[in-house]
PDB file of N, CA and C in Angstrom:
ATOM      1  N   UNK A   1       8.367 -12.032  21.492  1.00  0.00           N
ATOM      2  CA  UNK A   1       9.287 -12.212  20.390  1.00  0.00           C
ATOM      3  C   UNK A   1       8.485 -12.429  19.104  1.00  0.00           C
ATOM      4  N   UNK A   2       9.189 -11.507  18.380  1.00  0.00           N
ATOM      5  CA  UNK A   2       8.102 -11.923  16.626  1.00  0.00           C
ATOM      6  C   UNK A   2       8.528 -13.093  15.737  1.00  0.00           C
ATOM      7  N   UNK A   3       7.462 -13.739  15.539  1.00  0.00           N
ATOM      8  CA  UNK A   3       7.445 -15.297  14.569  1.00  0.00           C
ATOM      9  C   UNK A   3       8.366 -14.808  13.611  1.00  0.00           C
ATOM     10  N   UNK A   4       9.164 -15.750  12.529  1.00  0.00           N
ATOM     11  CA  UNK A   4      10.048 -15.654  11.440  1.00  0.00           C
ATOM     12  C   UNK A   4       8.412 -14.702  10.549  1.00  0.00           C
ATOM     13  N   UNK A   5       7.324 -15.069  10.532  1.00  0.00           N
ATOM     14  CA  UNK A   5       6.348 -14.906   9.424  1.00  0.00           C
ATOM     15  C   UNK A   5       6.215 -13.197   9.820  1.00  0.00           C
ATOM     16  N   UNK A   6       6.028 -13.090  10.948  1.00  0.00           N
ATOM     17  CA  UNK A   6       6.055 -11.215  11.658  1.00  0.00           C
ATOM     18  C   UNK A   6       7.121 -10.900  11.329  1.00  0.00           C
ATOM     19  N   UNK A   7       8.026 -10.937  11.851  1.00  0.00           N
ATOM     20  CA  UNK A   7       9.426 -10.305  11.131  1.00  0.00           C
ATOM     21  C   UNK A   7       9.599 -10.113   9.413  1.00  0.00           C
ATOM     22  N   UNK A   8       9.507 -11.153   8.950  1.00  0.00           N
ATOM     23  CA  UNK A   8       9.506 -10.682   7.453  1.00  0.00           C
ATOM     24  C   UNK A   8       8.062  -9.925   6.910  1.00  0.00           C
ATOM     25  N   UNK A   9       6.790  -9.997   7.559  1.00  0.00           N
ATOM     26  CA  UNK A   9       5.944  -8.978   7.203  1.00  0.00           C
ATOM     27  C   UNK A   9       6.423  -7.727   7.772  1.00  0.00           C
ATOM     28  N   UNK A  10       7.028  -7.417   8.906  1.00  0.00           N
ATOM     29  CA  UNK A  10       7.114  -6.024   8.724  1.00  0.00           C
ATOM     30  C   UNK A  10       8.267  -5.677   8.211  1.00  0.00           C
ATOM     31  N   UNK A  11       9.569  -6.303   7.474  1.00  0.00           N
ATOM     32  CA  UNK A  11      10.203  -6.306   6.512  1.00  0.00           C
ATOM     33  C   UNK A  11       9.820  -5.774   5.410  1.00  0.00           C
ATOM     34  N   UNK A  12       8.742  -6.701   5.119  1.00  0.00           N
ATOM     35  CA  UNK A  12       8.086  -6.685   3.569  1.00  0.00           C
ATOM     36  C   UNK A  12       7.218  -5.167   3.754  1.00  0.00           C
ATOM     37  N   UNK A  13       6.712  -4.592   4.998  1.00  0.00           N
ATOM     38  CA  UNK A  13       5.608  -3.592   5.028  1.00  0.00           C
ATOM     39  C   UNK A  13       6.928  -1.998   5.098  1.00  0.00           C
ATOM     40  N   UNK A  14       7.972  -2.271   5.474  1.00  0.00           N
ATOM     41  CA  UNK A  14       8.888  -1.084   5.557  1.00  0.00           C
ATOM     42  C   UNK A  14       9.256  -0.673   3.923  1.00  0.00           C
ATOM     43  N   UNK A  15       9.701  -2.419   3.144  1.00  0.00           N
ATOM     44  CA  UNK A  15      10.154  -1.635   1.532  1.00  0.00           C
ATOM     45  C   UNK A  15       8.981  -1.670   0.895  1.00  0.00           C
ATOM     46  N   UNK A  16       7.852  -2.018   1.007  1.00  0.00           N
ATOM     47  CA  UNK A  16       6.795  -1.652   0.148  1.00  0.00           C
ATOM     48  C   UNK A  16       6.441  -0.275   0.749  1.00  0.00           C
ATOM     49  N   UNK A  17       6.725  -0.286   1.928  1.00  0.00           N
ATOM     50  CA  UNK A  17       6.633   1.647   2.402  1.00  0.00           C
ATOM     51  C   UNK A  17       7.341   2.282   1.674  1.00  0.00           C
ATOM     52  N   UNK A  18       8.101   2.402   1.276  1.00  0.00           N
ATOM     53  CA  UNK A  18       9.606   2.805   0.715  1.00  0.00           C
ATOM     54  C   UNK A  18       9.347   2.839  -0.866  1.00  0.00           C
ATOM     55  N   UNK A  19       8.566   2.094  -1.717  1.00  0.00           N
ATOM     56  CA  UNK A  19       8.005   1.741  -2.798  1.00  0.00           C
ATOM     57  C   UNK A  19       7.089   2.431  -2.824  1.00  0.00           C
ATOM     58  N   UNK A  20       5.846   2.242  -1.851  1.00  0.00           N
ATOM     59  CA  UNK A  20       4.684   3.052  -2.433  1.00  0.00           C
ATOM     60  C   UNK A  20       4.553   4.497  -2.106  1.00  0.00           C
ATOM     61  N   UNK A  21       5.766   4.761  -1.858  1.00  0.00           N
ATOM     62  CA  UNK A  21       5.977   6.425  -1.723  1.00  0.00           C
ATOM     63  C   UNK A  21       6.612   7.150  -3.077  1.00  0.00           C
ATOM     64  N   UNK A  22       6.853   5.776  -3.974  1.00  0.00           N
ATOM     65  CA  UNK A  22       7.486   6.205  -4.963  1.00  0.00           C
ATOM     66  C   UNK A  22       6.633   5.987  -6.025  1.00  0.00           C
ATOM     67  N   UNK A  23       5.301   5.456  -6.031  1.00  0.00           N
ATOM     68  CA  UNK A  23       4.218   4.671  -6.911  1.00  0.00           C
ATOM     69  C   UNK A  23       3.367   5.905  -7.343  1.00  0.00           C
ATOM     70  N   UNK A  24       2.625   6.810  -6.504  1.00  0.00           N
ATOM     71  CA  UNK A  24       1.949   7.705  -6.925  1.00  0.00           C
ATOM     72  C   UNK A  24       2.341   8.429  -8.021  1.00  0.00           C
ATOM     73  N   UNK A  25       1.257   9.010  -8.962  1.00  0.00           N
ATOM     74  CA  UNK A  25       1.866   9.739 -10.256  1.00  0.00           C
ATOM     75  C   UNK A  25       1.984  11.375  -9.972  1.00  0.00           C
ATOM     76  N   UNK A  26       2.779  11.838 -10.717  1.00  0.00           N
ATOM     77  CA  UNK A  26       3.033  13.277 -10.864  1.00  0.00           C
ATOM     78  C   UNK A  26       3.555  13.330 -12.447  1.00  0.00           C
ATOM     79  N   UNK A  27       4.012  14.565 -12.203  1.00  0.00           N
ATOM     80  CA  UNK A  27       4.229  14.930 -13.842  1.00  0.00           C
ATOM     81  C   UNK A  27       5.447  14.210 -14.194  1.00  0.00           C
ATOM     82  N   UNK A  28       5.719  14.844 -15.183  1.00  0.00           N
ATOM     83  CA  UNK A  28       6.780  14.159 -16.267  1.00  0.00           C
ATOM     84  C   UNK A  28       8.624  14.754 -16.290  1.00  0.00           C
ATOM     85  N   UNK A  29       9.172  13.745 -15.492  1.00  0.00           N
ATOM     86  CA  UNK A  29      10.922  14.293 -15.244  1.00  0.00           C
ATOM     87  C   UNK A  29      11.474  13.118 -15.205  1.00  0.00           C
ATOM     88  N   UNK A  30      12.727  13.144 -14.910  1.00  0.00           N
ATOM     89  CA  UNK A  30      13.404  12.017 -15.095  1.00  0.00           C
ATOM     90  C   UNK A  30      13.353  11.010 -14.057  1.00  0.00           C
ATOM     91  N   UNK A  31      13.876   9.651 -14.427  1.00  0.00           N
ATOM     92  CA  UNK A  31      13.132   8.848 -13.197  1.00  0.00           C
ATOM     93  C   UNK A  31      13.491   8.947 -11.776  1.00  0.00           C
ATOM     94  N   UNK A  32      14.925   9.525 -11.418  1.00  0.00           N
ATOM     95  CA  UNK A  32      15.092   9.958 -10.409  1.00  0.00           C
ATOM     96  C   UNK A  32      14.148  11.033  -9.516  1.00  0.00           C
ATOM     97  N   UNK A  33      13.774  12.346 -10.440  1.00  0.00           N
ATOM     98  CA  UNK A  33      13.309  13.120  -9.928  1.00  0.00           C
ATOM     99  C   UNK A  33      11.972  12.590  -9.896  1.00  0.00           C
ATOM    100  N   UNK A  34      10.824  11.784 -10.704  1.00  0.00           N
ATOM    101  CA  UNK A  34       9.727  10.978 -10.800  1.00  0.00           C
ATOM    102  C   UNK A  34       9.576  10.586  -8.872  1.00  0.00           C
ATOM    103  N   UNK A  35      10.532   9.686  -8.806  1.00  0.00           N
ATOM    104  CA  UNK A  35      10.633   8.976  -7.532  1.00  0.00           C
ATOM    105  C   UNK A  35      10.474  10.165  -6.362  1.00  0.00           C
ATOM    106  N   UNK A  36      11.700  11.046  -6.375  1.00  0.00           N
ATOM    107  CA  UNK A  36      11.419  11.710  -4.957  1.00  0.00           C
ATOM    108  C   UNK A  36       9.754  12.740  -5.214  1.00  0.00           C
ATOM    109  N   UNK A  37       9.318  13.395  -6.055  1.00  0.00           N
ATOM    110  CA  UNK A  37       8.625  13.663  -6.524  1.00  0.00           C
ATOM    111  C   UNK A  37       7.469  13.215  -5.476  1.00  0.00           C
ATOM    112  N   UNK A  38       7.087  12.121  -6.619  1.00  0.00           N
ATOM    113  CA  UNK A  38       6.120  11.014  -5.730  1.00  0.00           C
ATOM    114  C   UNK A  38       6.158  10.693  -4.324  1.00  0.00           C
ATOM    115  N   UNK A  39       7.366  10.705  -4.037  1.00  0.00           N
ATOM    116  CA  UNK A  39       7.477  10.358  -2.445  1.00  0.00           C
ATOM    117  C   UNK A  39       7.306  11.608  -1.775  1.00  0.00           C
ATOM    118  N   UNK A  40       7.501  12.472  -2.237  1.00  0.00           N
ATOM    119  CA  UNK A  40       7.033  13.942  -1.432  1.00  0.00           C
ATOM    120  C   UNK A  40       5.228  14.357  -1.750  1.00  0.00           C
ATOM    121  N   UNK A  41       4.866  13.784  -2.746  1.00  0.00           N
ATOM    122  CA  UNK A  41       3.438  14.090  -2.925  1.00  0.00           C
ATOM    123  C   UNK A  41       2.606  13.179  -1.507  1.00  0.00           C
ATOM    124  N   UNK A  42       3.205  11.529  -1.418  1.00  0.00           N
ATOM    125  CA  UNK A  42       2.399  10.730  -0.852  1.00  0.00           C
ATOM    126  C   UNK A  42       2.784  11.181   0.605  1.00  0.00           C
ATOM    127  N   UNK A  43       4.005  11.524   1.004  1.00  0.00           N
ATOM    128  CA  UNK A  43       4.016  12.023   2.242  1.00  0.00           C
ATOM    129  C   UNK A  43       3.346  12.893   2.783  1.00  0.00           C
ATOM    130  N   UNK A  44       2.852  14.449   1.118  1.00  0.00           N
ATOM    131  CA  UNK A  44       2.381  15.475   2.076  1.00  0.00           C
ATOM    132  C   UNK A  44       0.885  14.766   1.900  1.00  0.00           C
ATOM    133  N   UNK A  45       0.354  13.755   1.341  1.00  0.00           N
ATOM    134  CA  UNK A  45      -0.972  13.593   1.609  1.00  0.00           C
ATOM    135  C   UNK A  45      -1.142  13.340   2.748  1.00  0.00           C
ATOM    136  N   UNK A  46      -0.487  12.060   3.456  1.00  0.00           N
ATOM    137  CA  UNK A  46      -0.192  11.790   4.732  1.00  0.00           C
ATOM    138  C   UNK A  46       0.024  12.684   5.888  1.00  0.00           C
ATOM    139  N   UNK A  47       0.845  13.618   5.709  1.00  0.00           N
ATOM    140  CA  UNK A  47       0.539  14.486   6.611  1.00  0.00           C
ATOM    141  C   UNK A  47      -0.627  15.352   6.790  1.00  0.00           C
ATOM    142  N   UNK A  48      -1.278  15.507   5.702  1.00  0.00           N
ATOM    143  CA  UNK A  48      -2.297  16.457   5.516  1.00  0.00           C
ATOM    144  C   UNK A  48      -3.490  15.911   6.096  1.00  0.00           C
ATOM    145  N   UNK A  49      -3.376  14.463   6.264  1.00  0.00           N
ATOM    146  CA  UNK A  49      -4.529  13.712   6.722  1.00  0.00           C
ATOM    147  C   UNK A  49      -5.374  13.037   5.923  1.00  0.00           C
ATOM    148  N   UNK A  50      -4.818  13.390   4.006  1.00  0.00           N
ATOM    149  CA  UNK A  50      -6.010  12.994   3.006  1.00  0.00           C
ATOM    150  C   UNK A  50      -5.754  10.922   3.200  1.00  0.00           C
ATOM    151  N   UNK A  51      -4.516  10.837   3.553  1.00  0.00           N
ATOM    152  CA  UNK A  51      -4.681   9.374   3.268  1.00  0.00           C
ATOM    153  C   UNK A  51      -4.079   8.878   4.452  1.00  0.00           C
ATOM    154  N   UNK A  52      -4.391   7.724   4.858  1.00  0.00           N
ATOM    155  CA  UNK A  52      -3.613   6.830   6.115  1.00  0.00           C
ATOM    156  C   UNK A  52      -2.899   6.122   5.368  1.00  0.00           C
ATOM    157  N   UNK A  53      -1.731   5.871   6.698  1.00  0.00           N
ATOM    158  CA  UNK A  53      -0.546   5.142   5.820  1.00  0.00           C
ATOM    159  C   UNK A  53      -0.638   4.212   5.597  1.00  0.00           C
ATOM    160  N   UNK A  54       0.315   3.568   5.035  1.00  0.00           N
ATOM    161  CA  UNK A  54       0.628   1.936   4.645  1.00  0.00           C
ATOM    162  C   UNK A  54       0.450   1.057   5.476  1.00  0.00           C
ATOM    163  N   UNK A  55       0.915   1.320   6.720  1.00  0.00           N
ATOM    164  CA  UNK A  55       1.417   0.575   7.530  1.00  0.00           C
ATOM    165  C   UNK A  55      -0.549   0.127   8.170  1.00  0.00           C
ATOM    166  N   UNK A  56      -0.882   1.367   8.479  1.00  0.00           N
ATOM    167  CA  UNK A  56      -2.140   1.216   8.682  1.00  0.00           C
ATOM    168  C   UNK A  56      -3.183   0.195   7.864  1.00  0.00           C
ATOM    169  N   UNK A  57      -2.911   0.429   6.860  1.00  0.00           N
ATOM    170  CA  UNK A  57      -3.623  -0.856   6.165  1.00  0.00           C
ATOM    171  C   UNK A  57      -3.040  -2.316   5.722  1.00  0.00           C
ATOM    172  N   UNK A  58      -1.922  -1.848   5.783  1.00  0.00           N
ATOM    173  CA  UNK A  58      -1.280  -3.582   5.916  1.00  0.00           C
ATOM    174  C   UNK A  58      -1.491  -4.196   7.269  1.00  0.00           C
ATOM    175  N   UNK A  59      -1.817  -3.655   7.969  1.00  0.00           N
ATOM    176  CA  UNK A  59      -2.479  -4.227   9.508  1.00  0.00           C
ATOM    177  C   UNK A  59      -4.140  -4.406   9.452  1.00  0.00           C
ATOM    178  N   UNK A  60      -4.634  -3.706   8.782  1.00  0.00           N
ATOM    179  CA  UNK A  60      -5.919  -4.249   8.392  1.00  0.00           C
ATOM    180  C   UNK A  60      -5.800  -5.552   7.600  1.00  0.00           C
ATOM    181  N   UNK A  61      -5.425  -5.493   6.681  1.00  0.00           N
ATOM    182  CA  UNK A  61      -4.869  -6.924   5.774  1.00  0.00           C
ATOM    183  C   UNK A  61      -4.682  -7.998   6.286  1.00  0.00           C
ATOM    184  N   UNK A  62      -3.416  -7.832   7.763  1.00  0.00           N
ATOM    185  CA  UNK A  62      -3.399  -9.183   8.478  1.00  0.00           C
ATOM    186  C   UNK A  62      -4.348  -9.482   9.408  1.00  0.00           C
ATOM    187  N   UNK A  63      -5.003  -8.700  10.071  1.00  0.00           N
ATOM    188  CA  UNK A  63      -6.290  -8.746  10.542  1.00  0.00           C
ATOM    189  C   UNK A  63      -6.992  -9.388  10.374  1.00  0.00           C
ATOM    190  N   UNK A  64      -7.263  -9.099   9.134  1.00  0.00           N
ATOM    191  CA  UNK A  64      -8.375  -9.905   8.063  1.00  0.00           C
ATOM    192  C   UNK A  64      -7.640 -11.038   7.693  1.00  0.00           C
ATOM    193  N   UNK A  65      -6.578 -11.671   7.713  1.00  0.00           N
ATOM    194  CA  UNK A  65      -6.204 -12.933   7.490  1.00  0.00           C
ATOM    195  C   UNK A  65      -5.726 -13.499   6.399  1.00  0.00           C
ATOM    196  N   UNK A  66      -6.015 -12.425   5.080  1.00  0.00           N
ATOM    197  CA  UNK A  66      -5.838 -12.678   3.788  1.00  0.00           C
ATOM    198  C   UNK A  66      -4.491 -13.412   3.514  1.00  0.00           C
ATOM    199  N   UNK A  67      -3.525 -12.979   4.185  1.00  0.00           N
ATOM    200  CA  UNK A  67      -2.634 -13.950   3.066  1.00  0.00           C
ATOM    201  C   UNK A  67      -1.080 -13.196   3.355  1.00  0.00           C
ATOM    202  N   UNK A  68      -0.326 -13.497   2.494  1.00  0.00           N
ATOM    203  CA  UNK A  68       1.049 -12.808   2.571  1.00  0.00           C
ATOM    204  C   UNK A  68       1.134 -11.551   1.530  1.00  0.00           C
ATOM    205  N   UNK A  69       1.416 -10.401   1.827  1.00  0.00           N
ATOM    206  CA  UNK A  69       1.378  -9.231   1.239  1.00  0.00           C
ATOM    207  C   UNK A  69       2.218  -9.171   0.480  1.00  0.00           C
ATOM    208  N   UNK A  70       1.986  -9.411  -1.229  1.00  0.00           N
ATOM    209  CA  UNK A  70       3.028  -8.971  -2.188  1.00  0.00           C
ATOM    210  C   UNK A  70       3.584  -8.012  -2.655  1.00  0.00           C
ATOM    211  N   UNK A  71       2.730  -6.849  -3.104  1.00  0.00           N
ATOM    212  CA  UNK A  71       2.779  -5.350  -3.192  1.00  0.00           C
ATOM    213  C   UNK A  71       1.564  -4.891  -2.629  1.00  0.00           C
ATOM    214  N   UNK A  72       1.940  -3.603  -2.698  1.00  0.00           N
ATOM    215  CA  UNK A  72       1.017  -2.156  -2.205  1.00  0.00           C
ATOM    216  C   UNK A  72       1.095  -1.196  -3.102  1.00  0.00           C
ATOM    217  N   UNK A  73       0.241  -0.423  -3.689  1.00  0.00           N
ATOM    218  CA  UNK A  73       0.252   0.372  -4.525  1.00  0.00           C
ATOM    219  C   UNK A  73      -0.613   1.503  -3.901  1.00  0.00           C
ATOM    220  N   UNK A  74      -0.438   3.014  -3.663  1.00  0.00           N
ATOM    221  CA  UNK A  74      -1.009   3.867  -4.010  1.00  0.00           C
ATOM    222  C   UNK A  74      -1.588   4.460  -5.255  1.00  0.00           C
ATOM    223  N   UNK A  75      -3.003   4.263  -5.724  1.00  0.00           N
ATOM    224  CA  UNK A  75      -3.196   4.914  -6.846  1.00  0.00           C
ATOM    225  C   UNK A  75      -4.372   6.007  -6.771  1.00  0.00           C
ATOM    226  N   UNK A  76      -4.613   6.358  -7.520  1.00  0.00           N
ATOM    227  CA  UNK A  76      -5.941   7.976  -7.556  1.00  0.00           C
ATOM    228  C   UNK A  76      -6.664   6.858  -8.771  1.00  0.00           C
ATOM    229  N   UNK A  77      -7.954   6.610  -8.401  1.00  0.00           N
ATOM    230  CA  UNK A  77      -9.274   6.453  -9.419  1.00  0.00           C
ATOM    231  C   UNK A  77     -10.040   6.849  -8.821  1.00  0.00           C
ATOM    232  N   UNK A  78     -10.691   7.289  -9.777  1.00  0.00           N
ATOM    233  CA  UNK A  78     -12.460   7.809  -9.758  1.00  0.00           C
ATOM    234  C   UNK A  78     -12.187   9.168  -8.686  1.00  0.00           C
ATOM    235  N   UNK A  79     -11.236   9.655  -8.781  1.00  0.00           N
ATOM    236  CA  UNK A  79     -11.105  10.690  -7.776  1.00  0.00           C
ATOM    237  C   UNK A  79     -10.732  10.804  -6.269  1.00  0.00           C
ATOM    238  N   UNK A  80     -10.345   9.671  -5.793  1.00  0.00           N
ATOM    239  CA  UNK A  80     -10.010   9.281  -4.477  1.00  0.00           C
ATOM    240  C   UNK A  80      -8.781   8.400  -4.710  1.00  0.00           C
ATOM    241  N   UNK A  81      -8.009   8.437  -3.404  1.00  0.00           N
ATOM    242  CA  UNK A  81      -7.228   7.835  -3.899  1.00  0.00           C
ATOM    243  C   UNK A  81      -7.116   6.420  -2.820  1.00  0.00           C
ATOM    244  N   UNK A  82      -6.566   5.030  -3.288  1.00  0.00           N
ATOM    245  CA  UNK A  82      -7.096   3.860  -2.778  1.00  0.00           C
ATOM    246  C   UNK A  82      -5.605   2.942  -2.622  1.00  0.00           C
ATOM    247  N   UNK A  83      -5.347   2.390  -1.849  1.00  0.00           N
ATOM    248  CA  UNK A  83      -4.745   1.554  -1.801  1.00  0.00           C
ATOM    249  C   UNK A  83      -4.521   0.242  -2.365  1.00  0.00           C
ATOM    250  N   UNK A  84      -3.966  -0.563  -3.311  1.00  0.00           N
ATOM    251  CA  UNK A  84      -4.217  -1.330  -4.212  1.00  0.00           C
ATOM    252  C   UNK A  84      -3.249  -2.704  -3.578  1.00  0.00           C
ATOM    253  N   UNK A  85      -4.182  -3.585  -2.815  1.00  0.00           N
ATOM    254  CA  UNK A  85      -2.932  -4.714  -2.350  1.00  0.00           C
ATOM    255  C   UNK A  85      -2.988  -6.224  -2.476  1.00  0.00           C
ATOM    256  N   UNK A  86      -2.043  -6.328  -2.884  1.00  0.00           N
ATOM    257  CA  UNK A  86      -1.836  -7.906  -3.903  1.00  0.00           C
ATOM    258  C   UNK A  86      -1.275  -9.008  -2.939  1.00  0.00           C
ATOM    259  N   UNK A  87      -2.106 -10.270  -2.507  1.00  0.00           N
ATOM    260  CA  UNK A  87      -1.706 -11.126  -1.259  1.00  0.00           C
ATOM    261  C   UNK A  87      -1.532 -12.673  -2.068  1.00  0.00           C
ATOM    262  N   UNK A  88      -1.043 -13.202  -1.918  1.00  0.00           N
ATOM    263  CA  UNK A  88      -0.854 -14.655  -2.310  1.00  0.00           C
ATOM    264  C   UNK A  88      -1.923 -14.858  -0.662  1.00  0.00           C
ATOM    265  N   UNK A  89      -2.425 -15.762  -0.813  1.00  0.00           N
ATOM    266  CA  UNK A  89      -3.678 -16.796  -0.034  1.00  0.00           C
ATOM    267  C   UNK A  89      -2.883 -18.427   0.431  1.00  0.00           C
ATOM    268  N   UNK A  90      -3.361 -18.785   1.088  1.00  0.00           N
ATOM    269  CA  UNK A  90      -2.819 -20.004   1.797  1.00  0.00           C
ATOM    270  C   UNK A  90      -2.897 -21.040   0.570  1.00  0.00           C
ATOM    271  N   UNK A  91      -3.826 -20.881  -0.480  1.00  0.00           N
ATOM    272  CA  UNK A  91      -3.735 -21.805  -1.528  1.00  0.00           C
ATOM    273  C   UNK A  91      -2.850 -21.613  -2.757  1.00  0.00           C
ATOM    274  N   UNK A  92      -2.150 -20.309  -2.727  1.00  0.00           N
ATOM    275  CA  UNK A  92      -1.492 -19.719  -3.553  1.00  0.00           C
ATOM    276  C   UNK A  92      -1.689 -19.058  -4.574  1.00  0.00           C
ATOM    277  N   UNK A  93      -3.178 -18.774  -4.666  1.00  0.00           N
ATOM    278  CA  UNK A  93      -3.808 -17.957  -5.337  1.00  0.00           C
ATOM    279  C   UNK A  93      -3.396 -16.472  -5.189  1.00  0.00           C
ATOM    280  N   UNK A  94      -3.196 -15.501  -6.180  1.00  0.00           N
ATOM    281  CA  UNK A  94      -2.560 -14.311  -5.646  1.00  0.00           C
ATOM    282  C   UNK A  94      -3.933 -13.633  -6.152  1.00  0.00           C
ATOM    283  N   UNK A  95      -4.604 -12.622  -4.605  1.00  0.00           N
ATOM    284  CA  UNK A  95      -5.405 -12.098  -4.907  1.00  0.00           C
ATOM    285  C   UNK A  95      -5.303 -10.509  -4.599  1.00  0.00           C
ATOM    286  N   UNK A  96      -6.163  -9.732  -5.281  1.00  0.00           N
ATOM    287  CA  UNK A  96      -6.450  -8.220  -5.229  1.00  0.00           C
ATOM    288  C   UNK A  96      -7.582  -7.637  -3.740  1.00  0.00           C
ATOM    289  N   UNK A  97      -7.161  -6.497  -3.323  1.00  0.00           N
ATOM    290  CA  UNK A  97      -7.902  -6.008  -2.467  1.00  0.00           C
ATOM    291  C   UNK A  97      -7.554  -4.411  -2.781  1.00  0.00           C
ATOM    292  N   UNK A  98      -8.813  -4.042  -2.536  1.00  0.00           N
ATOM    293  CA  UNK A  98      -8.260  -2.321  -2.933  1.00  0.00           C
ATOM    294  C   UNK A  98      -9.334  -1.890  -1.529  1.00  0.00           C
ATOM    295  N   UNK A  99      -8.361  -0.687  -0.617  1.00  0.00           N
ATOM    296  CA  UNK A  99      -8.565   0.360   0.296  1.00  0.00           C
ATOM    297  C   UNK A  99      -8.718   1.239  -0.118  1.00  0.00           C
ATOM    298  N   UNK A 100      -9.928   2.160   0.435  1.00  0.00           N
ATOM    299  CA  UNK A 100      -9.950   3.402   0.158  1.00  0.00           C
ATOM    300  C   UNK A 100      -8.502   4.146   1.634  1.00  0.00           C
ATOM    301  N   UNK A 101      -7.928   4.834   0.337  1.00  0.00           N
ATOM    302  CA  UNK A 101      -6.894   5.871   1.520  1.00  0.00           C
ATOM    303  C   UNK A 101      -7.019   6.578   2.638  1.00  0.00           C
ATOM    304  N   UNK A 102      -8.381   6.927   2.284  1.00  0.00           N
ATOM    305  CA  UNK A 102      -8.651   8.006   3.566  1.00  0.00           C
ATOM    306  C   UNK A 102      -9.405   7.382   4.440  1.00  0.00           C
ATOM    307  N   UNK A 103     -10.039   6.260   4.306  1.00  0.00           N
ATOM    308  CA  UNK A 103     -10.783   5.977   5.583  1.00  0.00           C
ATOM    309  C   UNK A 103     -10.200   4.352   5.769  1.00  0.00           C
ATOM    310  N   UNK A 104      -9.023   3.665   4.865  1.00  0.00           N
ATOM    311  CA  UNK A 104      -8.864   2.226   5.488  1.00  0.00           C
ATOM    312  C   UNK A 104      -9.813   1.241   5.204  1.00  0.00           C
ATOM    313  N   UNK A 105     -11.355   1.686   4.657  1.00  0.00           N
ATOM    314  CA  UNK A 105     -12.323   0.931   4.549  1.00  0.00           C
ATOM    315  C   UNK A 105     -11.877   0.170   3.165  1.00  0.00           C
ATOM    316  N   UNK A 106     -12.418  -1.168   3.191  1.00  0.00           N
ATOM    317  CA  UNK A 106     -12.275  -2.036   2.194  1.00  0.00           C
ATOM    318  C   UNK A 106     -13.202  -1.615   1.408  1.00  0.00           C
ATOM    319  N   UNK A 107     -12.661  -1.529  -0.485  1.00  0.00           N
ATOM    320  CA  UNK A 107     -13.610  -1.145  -1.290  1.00  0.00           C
ATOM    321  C   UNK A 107     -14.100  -2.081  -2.341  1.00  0.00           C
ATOM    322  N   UNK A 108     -12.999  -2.960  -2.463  1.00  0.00           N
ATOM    323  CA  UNK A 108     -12.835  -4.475  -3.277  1.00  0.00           C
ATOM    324  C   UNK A 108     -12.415  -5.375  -3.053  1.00  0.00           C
ATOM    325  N   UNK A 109     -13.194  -6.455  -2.436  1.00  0.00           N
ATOM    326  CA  UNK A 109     -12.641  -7.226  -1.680  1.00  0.00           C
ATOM    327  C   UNK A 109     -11.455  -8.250  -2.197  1.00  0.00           C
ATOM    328  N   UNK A 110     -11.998  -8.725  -3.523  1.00  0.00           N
ATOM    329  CA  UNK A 110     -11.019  -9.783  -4.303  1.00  0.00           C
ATOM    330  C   UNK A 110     -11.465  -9.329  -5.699  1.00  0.00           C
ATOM    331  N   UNK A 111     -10.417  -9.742  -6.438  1.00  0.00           N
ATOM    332  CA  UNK A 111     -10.667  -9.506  -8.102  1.00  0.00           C
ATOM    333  C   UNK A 111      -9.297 -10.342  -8.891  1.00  0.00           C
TER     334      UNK A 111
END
């Protein structure tokens, strides 16, 4: 049976799924079309194999122990594109971690 704290993380990991399919950039339309847009870009990356999903690295995250997962962001810098994820910490410090997409590997640990 999953703890109240498991249940609402994979709560929290389904609409930030749902969100960061809508986060990636594309061109310029209205915000409706912006959204599915984006969510069809991050899917076909996903299928294509360029990036692992969300879910995949929000399980690295708890793994690692960091904290409670606030957002998730898909973004493209420096030419790759990275996972950007924001945890409040047991002290309540809200900290940064950025994934690289395609391999899950941690690229920044805190900032």
């Amino acid at each position: 049976m999953k703890t109240r704290m498991q249940m609402g993380t994979t709560l929290l990991a389904a609409a930030l799924g749902a969100s960061l399919l809508a986060a990636t950039s594309v061109g310029i339309a209205s915000d409706d079309d912006k959204g599915k847009q984006k969510h069809e870009q991050a899917r076909a990356l996903l299928e294509a194999g360029e990036i692992r999903s969300l879910e995949q690295v929000l399980q690295r995250v708890r793994e690692e122990g960091h904290g409670h997962v606030l957002e998730a962001e898909l973004e493209r810098e420096d030419g790759r594109y990275v996972y950007e994820v924001e945890v409040l910490d047991e002290q309540g410090k809200v900290r940064k971690y950025e994934y690289d997409a395609r391999s899950g590997e941690a690229i920044n640990r805190d900032r």
